[in-house]
Structures are given as structure tokens and as C-alpha cells.
Protein backbone atom coordinates (compact mmCIF):
# COMPACT_ATOMS: atom_id res chain seq x y z
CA UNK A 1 166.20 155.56 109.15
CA UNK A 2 163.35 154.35 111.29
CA UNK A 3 164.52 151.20 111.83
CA UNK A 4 166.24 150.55 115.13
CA UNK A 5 168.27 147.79 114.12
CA UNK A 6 169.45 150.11 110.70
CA UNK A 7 170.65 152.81 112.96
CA UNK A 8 172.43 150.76 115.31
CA UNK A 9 174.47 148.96 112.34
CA UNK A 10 175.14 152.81 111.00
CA UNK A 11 176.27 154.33 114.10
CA UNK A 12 178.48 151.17 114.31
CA UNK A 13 179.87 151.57 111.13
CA UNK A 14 180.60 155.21 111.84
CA UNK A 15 182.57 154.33 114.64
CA UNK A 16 184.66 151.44 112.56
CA UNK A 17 185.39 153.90 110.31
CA UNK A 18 187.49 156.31 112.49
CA UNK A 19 190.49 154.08 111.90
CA UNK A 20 189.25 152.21 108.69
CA UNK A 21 192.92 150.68 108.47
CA UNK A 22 192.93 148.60 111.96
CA UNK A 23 189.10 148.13 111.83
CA UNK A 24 189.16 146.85 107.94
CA UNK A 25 187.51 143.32 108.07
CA UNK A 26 184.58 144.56 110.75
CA UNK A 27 183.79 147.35 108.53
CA UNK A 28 183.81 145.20 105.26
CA UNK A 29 181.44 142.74 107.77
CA UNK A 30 178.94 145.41 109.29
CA UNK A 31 178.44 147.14 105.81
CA UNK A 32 177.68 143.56 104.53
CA UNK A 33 174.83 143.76 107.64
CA UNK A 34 174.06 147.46 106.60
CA UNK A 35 173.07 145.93 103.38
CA UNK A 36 171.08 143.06 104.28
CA UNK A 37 168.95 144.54 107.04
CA UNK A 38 168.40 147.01 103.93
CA UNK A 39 167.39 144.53 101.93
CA UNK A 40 164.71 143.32 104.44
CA UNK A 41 163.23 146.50 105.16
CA UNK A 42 162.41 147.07 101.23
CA UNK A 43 161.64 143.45 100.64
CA UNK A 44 158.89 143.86 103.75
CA UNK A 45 157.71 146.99 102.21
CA UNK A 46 157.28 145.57 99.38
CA UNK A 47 155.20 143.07 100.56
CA UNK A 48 153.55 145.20 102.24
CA UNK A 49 152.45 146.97 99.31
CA UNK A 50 151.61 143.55 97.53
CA UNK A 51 148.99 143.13 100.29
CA UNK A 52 147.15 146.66 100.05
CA UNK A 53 146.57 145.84 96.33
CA UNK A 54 144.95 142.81 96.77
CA UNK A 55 143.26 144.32 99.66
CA UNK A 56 142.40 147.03 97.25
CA UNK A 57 142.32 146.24 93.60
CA UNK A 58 141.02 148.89 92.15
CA UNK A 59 143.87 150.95 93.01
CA UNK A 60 147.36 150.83 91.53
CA UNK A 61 151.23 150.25 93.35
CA UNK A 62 151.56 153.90 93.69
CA UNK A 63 148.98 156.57 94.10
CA UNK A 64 150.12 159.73 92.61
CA UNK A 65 154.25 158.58 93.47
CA UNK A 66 153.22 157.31 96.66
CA UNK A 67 153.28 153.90 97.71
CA UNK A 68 149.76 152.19 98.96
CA UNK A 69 150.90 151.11 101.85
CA UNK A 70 152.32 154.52 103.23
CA UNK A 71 148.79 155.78 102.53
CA UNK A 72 147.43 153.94 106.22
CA UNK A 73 144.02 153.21 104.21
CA UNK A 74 142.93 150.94 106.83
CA UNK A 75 143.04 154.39 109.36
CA UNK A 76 140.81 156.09 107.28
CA UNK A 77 137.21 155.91 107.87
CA UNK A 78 135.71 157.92 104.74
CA UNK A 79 137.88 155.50 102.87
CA UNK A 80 136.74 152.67 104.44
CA UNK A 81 132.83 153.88 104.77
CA UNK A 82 133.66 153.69 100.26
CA UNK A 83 135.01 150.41 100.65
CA UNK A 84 132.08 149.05 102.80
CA UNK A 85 129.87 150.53 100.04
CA UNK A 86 131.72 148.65 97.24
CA UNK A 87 132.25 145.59 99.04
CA UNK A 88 128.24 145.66 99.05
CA UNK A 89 128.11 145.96 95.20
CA UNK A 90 129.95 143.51 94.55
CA UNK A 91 128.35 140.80 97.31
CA UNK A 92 125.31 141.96 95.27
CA UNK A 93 126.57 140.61 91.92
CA UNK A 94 128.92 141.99 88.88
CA UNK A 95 125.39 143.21 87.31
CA UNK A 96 123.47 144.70 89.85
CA UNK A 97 124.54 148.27 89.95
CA UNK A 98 128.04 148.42 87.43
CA UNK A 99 127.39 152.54 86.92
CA UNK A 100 127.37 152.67 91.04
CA UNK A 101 130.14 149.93 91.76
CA UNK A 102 132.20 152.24 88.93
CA UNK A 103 131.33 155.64 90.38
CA UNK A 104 132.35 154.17 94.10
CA UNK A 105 135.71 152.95 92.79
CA UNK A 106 136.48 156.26 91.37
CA UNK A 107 135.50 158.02 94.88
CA UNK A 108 137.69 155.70 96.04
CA UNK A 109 140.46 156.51 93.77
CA UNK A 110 139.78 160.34 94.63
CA UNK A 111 139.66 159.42 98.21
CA UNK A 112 143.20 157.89 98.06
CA UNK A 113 144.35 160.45 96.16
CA UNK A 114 143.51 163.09 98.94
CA UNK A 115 145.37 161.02 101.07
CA UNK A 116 148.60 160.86 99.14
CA UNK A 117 148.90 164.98 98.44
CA UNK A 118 148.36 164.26 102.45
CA UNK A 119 150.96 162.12 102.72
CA UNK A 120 153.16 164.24 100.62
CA UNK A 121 152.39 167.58 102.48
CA UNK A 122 153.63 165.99 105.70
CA UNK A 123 156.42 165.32 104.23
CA UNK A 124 157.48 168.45 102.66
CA UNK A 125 156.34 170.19 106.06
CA UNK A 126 158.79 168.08 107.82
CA UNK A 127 161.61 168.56 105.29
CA UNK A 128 160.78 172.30 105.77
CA UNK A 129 161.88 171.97 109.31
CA UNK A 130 164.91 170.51 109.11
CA UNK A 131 166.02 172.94 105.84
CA UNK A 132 165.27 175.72 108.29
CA UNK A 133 167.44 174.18 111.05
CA UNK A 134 170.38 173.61 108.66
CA UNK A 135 170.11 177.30 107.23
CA UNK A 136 170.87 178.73 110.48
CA UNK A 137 173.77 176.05 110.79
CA UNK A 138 175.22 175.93 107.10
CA UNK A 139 178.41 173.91 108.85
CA UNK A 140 176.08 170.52 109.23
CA UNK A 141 176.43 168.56 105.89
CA UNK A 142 172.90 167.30 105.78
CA UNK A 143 169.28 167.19 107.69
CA UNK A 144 170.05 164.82 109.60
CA UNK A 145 172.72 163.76 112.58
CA UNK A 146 173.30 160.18 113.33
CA UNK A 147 170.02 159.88 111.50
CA UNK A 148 168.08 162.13 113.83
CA UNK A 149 166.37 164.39 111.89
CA UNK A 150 167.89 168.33 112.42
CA UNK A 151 164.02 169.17 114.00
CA UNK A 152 164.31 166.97 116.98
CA UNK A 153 167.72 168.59 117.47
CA UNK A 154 167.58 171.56 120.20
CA UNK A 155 170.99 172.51 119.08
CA UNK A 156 171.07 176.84 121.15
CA UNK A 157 169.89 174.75 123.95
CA UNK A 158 172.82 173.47 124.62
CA UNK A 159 175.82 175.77 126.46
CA UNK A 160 178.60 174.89 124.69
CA UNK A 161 177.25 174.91 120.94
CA UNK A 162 176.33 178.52 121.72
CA UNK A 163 179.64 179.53 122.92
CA UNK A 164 181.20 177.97 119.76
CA UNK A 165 178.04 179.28 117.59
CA UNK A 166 179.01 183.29 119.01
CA UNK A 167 182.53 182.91 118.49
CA UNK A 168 181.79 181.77 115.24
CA UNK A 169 179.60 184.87 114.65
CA UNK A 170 182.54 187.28 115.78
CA UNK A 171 184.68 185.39 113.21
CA UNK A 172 182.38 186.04 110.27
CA UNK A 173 182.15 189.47 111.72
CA UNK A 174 185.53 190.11 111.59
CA UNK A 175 187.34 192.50 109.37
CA UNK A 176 188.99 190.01 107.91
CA UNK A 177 187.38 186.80 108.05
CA UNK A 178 189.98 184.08 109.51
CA UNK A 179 189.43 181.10 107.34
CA UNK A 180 191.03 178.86 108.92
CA UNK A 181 189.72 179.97 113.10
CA UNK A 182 186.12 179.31 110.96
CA UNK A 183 186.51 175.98 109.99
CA UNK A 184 187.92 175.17 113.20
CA UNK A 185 184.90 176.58 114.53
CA UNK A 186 182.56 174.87 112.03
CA UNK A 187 184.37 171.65 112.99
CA UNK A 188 183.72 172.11 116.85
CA UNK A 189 179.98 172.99 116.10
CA UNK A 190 179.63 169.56 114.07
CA UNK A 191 181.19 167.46 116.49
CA UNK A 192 178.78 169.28 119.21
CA UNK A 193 175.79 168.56 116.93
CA UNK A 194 177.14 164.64 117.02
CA UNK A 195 177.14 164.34 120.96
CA UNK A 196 173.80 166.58 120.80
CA UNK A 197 172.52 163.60 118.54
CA UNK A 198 174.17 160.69 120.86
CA UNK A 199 172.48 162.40 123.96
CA UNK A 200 169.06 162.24 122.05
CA UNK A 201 169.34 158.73 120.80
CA UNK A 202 169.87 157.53 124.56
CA UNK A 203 166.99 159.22 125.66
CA UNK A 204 165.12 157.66 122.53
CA UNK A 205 166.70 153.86 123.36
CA UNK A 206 165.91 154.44 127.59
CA UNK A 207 162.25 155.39 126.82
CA UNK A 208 162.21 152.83 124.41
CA UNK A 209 163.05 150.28 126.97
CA UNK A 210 160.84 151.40 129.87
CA UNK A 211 157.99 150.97 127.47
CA UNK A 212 158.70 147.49 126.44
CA UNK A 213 158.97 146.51 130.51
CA UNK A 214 155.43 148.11 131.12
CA UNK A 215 154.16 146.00 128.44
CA UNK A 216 154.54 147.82 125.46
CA UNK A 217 152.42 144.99 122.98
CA UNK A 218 154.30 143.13 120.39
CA UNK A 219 152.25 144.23 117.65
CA UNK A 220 152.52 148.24 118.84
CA UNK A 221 156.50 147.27 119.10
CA UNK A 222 156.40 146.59 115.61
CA UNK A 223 154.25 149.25 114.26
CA UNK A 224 155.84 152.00 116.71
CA UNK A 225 155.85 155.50 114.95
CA UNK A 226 159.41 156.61 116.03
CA UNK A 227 158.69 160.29 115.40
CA UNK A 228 157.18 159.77 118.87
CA UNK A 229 159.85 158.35 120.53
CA UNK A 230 162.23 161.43 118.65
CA UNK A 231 160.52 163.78 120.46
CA UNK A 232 160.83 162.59 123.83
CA UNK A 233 159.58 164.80 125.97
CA UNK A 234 155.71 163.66 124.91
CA UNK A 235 156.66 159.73 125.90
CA UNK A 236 157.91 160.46 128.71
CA UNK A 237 154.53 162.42 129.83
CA UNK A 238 153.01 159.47 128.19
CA UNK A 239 155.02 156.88 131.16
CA UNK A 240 154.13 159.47 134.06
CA UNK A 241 150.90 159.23 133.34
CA UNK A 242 149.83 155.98 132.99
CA UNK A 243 150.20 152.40 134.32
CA UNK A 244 151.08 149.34 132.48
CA UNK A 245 149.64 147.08 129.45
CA UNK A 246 146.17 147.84 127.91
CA UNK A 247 146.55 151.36 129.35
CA UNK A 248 149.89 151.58 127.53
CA UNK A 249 148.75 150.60 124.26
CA UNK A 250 145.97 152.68 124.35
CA UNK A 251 147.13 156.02 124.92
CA UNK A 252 150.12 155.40 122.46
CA UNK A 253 147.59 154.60 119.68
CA UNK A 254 145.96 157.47 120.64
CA UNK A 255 149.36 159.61 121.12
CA UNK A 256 150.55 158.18 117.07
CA UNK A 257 146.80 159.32 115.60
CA UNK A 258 146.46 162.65 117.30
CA UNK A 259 149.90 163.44 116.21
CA UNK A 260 150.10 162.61 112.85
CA UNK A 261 146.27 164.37 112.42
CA UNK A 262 147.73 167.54 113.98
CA UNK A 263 150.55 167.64 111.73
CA UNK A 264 148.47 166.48 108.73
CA UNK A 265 146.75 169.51 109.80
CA UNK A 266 149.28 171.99 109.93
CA UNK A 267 150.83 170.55 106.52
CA UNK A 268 147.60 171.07 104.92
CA UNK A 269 146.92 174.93 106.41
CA UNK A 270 150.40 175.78 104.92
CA UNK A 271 149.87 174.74 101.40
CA UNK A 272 146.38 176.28 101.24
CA UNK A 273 147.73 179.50 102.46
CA UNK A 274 150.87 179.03 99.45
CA UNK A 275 147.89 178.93 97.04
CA UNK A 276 146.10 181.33 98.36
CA UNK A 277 149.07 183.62 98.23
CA UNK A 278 151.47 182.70 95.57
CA UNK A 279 153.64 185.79 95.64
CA UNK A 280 155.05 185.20 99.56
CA UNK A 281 158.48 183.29 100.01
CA UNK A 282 157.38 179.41 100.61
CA UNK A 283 158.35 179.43 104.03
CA UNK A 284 155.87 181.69 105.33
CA UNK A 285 154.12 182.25 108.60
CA UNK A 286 150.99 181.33 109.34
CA UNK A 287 150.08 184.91 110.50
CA UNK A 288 149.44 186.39 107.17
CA UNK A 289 145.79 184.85 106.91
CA UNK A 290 144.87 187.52 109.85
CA UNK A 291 147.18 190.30 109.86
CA UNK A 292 145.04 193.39 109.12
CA UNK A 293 148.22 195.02 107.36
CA UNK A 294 148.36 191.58 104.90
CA UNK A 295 144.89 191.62 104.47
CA UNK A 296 143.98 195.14 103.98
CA UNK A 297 146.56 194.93 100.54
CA UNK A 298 144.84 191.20 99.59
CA UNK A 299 141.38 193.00 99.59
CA UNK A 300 142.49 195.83 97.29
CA UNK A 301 144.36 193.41 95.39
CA UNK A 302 141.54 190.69 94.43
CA UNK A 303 139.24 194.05 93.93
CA UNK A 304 141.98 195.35 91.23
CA UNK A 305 141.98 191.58 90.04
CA UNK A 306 138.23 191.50 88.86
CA UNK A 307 138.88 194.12 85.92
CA UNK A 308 142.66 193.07 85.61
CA UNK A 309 143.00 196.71 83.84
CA UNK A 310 145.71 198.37 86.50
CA UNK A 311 148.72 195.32 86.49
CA UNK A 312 151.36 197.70 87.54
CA UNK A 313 149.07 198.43 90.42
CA UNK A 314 148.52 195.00 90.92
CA UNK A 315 152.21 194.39 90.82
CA UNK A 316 153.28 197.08 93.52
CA UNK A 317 150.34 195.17 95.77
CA UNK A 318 151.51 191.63 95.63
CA UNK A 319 155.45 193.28 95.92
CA UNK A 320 153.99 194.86 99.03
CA UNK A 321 153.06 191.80 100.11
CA UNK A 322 155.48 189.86 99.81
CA UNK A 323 157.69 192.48 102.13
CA UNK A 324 155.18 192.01 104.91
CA UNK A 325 154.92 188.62 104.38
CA UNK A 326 159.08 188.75 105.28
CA UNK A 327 158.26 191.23 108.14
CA UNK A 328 156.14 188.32 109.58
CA UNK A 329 158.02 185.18 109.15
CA UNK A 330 158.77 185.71 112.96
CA UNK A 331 155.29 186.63 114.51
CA UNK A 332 154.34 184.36 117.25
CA UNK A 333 150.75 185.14 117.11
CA UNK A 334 149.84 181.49 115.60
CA UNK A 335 152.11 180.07 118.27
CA UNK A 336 150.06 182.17 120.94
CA UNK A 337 146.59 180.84 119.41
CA UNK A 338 147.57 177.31 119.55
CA UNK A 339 148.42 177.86 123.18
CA UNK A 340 145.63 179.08 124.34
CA UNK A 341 143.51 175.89 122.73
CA UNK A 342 145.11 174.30 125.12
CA UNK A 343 144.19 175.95 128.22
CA UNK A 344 141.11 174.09 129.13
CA UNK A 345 143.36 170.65 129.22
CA UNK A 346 146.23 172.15 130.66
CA UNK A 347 145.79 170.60 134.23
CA UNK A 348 144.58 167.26 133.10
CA UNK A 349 147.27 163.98 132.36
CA UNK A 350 147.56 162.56 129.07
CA UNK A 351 145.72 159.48 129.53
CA UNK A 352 142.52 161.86 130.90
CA UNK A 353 142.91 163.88 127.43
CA UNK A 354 140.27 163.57 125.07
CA UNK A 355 141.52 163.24 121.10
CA UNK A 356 140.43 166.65 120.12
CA UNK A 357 142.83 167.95 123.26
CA UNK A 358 145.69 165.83 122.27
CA UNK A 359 145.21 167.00 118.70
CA UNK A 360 145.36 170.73 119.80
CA UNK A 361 148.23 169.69 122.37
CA UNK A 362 150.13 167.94 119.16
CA UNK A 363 149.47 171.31 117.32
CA UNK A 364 150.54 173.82 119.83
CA UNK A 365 154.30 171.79 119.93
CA UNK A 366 154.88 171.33 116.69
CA UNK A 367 153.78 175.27 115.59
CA UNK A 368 156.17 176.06 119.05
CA UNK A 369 158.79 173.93 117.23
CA UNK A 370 158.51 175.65 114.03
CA UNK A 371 158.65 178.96 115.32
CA UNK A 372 161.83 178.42 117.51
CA UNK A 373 163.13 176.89 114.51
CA UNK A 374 163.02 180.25 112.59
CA UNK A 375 163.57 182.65 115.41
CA UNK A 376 167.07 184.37 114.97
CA UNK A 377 168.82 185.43 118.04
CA UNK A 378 170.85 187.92 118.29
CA UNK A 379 174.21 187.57 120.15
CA UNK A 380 176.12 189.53 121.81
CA UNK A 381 179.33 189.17 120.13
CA UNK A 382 182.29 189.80 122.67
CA UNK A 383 184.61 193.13 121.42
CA UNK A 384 187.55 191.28 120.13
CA UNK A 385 189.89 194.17 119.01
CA UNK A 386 191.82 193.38 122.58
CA UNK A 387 192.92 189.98 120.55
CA UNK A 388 193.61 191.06 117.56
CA UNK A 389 197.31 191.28 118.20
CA UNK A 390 197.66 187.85 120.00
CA UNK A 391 196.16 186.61 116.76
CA UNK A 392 197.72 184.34 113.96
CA UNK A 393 197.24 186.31 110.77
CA UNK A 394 194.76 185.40 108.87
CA UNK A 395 195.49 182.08 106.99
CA UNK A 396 194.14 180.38 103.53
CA UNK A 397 191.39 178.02 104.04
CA UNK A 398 191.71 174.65 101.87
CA UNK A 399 189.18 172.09 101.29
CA UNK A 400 189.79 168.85 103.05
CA UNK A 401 188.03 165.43 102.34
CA UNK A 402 185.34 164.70 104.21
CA UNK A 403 185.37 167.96 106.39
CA UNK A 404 182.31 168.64 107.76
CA UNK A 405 182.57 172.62 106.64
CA UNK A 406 183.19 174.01 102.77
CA UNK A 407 183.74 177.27 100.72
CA UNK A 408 180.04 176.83 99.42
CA UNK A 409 178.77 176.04 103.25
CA UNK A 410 179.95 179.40 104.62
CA UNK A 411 177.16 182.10 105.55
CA UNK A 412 177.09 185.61 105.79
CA UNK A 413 173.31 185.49 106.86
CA UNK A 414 173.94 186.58 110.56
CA UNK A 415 176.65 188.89 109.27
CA UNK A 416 175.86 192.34 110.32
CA UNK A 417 174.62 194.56 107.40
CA UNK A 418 177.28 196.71 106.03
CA UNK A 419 180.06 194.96 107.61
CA UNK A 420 183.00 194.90 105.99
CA UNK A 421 184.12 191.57 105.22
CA UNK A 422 187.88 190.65 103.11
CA UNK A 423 188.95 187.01 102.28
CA UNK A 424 192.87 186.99 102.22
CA UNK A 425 194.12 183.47 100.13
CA UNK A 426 197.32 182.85 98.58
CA UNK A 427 197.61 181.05 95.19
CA UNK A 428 198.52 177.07 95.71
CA UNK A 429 197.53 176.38 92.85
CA UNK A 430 200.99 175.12 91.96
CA UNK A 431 201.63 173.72 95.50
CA UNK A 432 204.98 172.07 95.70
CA UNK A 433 203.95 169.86 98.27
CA UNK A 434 201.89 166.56 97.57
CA UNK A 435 198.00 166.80 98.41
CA UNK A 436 197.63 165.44 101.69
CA UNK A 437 193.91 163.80 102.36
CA UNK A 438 193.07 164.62 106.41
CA UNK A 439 190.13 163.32 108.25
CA UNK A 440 187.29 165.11 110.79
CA UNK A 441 189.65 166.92 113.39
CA UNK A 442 189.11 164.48 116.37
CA UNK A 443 187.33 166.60 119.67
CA UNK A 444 190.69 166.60 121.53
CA UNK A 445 192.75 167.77 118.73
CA UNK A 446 190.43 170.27 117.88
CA UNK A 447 190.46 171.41 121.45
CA UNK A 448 194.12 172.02 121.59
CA UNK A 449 194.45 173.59 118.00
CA UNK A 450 191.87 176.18 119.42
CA UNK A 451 194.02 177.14 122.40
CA UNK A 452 195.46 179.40 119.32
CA UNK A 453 192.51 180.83 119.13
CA UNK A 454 190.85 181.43 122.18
């Protein structure tokens, strides 16, 4: 998904395939290239890998399900301070010091074991994000959009999804919930998600160009982190900033580190807090390790823990708990903290940052991000009872292949409590007319079939 070349053969492929009959042989051609560029990305990785282990004997293919080479060893210094150590050892002879080479090997098994539950932490974190993107839009069929991860997506920032999102919102609200006006509706919002993906990925491929003219180095080309480059808005400070060459390189090496370290971070802080307070929902907020409300019940719980005689007690605490820990899934108090870290390096350019700044820069946008992430907005639906005569009636949704939107994708999250909601189908079961299999409703089309709606 990282690979430039990869997404360019998919988003060609998805275009081929909007007429697979006239576009056959170049289809059957560019999923032949699909597969070999593929190919070569897992046989480099692979080789990759081959290279850490002999770099690195004493540790195996993968550490703890994760492969050595995703582990950036070579970035770690208390990993390579160990290695130093051992390399020392063994310059010294097999039988100098076996007890110490052995004990240094197994710090340096622990070592890369940190850095794996690391490794895996960032990437639950991020997964995290874009589940809580795609529960607020149940329409999208997956976490990503034209293989841009949902989190990069600022989908309410753009007018017409939110016209399309509140209309949606009255439909669900609706008496009777018009099946068929909500998978039109679903339809529109997916298509809008697509273009809200294209606009990104030209962003992504301009900055990606301007970089390479100001001499962008080969090797940096290659070893790029393109979560940078998803998130735009930081590479483009990055090009106001700064001149050309070295300078370049610099500050993007810098950039890659201090953002992977914040989020490494923040990944980290998360799970200790899930341990620390198993009976919250996972996605909790980061507010709960200073709220006075949260903390005042954790004190009298651990007390009650040490005799372990009043569980029901216990119980109501950690149930009490858990409801506050809901109540503050949208505080903004972490958000506000991170901000204000930043303060001191607020007038200063990137390249004049020093890492600990970028870090806490890095860490103030991606808590921001999370937060707006889970923030729910509420709309103000228009008063459609004026329409309600204009209206079709209310038809019977069926599932069509490959529709963006199905049955088990509709939510009633944003639904209004105690609304009153009825689902009018008729039987087809026994359908007299052949199935029929119908594609994505093309923007246009769906454009007109809406003027029934609107």
C-alpha cells in the first residue's frame, strides 16, 4: 500500500474495471503487473529480512510475529549500545566471557522484543483510527479509500459530504426509514469519499515531486516513510521552510524519527492506561489518568482491592467507572495539554525546531487527529414533514453486488434516542423476475436518480 508504483497499478485497475467488457485484455495485463510488482515488494522484504539475521544472528526471522526488518534495529541506540557490547565479546574470543556474551544476547533478545510489542502498538493505534473513522461512516466498505488510510481522510471537511452525511441523518431519522433514498445516499457519500481520496493522493504525488526537484536524495527516495507524505500539511511546512539538498534530507530524517517516536509514544501511553484500567471500553481517552471524578473511584477501588472481602462493592466501582470512562471519551483536555507543549516553538520554522519540539509538535497533531476523529457532531437536521407528500413511498431495499452500502452496514448510532424507526419490505423471495447483477451507481446517474429525492 506504500508503494507508489502498487497504487498507481491499483487505481489503474480500478478505472479498467468500470467497463471490464471493452477494457478486458488491459485489465487481464495490469493485474498481471499488480502481481509482479507484488511479487517484488515481498521478494525485497524478504531479503531484507535475510540481511538483519545475518546482521543479527542471535535473533530469529520473526520476533514475537514481527518481522526483523520492520523492527528498524539499526535506529535504536540501546540496541545497538548491546550489540557494540557483544561484538566486543566475541572480538575477545568464544572463551573469554561465554556467561556475559550469553547474558548480552538475551538483553538483546529482550531489547528486540520491546521493540516489536512497539511495533505492534503502533499498529493497533493506527488501526484504531481508521475503525473510529469508519464507525461514524458505516457506508465505506473498508479502512481504507484508494488505499489512503480512512485517518488521513478529513471527510466533514468537505461541503458536500456533509450535505449528503445530514440528509442521510434525516433519512435514518425518519419515521419510516426509506431504504432505498439511504442507499442512494450511502452511494453518494462513497463516491464523495473516492474524489476526497483522489484530491489527497494529488496533493501526496505534487509534494512528492517538489521534493525530488529540491534534491530529495536517492537513498531518502527510497526509504521515504509515506505516512509523511499522507499527511500533507507537515511536508508542505517542511518545503516552506527550508532550502534545497543536505537541508532537505536533514529535516526529513528528522521529520520520519520525531514522528514515528511521538506516535510510538502515544501507542505506548494507551496500552499502559488499558492495563492499568481493564474495565474501560478499549477506545478510551486519555483523560481518565487525571480526572479527579476517575480517580477518586480508582483510589477507593485498589483500597477495597487489598482485602478483596467487599466484590460487589468492588463491582459497582469498576461499573462506575467504566460509565465515566464513556462520559470522557470526548474530553479535549489531553488535546489542550499537548498544545500547550508546544507554545514555546510555536513561532519558530521547522528546520529551527529542536527534536524534543518536533516530537511534542508530532504529538499535539496526531492526539488533535484522534480527538476530531471521535468527536460527534450534531446536525441540524432540516424539518422534512413539508416533503413528505412529494415523497415516493417508502420502497424495499435489495442487496446489489458490489454496492458500496449493505443491510449489516446500516447504523442507527446517530439516530436520535427514542425515535421511532419502521422498516417496510415486501417478500421477493419468490421474485418472478431473473436476478439482475448492477454495478456502483455512476456520480451522474446517482445525481439524477436523487432529483426524486431532493
Amino acid at each position: 500500500v506504500e508503494d507508489p508504483v502498487f497504487r498507481a497499478l491499483s487505481h489503474e485497475l480500478d478505472g479498467l474495471r468500470a467497463d471490464p467488457v471493452k477494457n478486458a485484455e488491459q485489465i487481464a495485463a495490469t493485474e498481471r503487473a499488480v502481481r509482479a510488482r507484488a511479487m517484488e515488494l515481498g521478494s525485497a522484504k524478504l531479503q531484507a529480512t535475510e540481511e538483519e539475521q545475518r546482521k543479527y544472528p542471535f535473533l530469529p526471522r520473526r520476533v514475537d510475529d514481527v518481522l526483523v526488518s520492520d523492527l528498524r534495529l539499526a535506529e535504536d541506540d540501546v540496541f545497538q549500545e548491546l550489540v557494540a557490547r557483544r561484538d566486543a565479546l566475541v572480538a575477545a574470543g568464544p572463551g573469554s566471557n561465554p556467561e556475559l556474551l550469553t547474558a548480552t544476547e538475551r538483553q538483546l533478545r529482550g531489547r528486540a522484543s520491546e521493540l516489536a510489542a512497539a511495533n505492534k502498538s503502533v499498529d493497533a493505534f493506527r488501526t484504531d483510527e481508521d475503525e473510529a473513522v469508519r464507525a461514524r461512516n458505516p457506508f465505506l466498505e473498508s479502512n481504507e479509500v484508494k488505499l489512503v488510510p480512512l485517518r488521513f481522510l478529513n471527510l466533514m471537511d468537505d461541503a458536500k459530504f456533509r450535505e449528503y452525511y445530514k440528509k442521510r441523518l434525516a433519512t435514518l431519522g425518519a419515521e419510516e426509514v426509506d431504504l432505498e433514498r439511504l442507499r442512494v445516499f450511502d452511494e453518494l457519500l462513497c463516491e464523495c469519499a473516492e474524489i476526497i481520496a483522489e484530491r489527497q493522493l494529488k496533493r501526496y504525488d505534487a509534494i512528492w515531486s517538489l521534493m525530488c526537484k529540491r534534491g530529495l536524495s536517492p537513498d531518502l527516495q527510497t526509504a521515504f516513510p509515506s505516512i509523511l507524505l499522507l499527511g500533507c500539511d507537515a511536508m508542505e511546512k517542511v518545503l516552506d521552510s527550508l532550502g534545497t539538498g543536505d537541508d532537505l534530507d536533514i529535516i526529513v530524517r528528522r521529520m520520519g524519527e520525531t514522528q514515528a517516536l511521538a506516535e510510538r509514544g502515544i501507542a505506548t501511553e494507551l496500552n499502559a492506561l488499558r492495563a492499568a484500567y481493564p474495565m474501560c471500553v478499549r477506545d478510551l481517552n486519555p483523560a481518565i489518568g487525571f480526572d479527579k471524578k476517575f480517580q477518586r473511584l480508582e483510589k477507593k477501588r485498589l483500597s477495597l482491592l487489598e482485602d478483596c472481602t467487599e466484590v460487589e462493592l468492588i463491582g459497582s466501582l469498576e461499573e462506575e467507572q467504566k460509565e465515566r470512562g464513556v462520559e470522557l471519551l470526548l474530553d479535549e483536555r489531553y488535546v489542550a495539554a499537548s498544545q500547550k507543549a508546544c507554545e514555546g516553538s510555536k513561532n519558530k520554522g521547522i528546520h529551527e525546531m529542536t527534536a524534543e519540539e518536533l516530537t511534542a509538535l508530532w504529538r499535539h497533531q496526531l492526539l488533535a487527529r484522534r480527538s476530531s476523529h471521535r468527536a460527534v457532531s450534531f446536525l441540524e437536521v432540516p424539518n422534512e414533514d413539508g416533503e413528505d407528500e412529494q415523497r415516493p413511498p417508502v420502497r424495499q431495499r435489495r442487496k446489489r453486488l458490489n454496492s458500496c452500502a449493505s443491510a449489516s452496514t446500516t447504523s442507527f448510532i446517530d439516530v436520535l434516542v427514542n425515535t421511532p424507526i419502521e422498516i417496510i419490505e415486501e417478500n421477493t423471495l419468490f421474485c418472478p423476475s431473473p436476478p439482475v447483477v448492477i454495478g456502483r451507481v455512476a456520480s451522474s446517474v446517482a445525481a439524477r436518480r436523487m432529483q426524486n429525492f431532493l
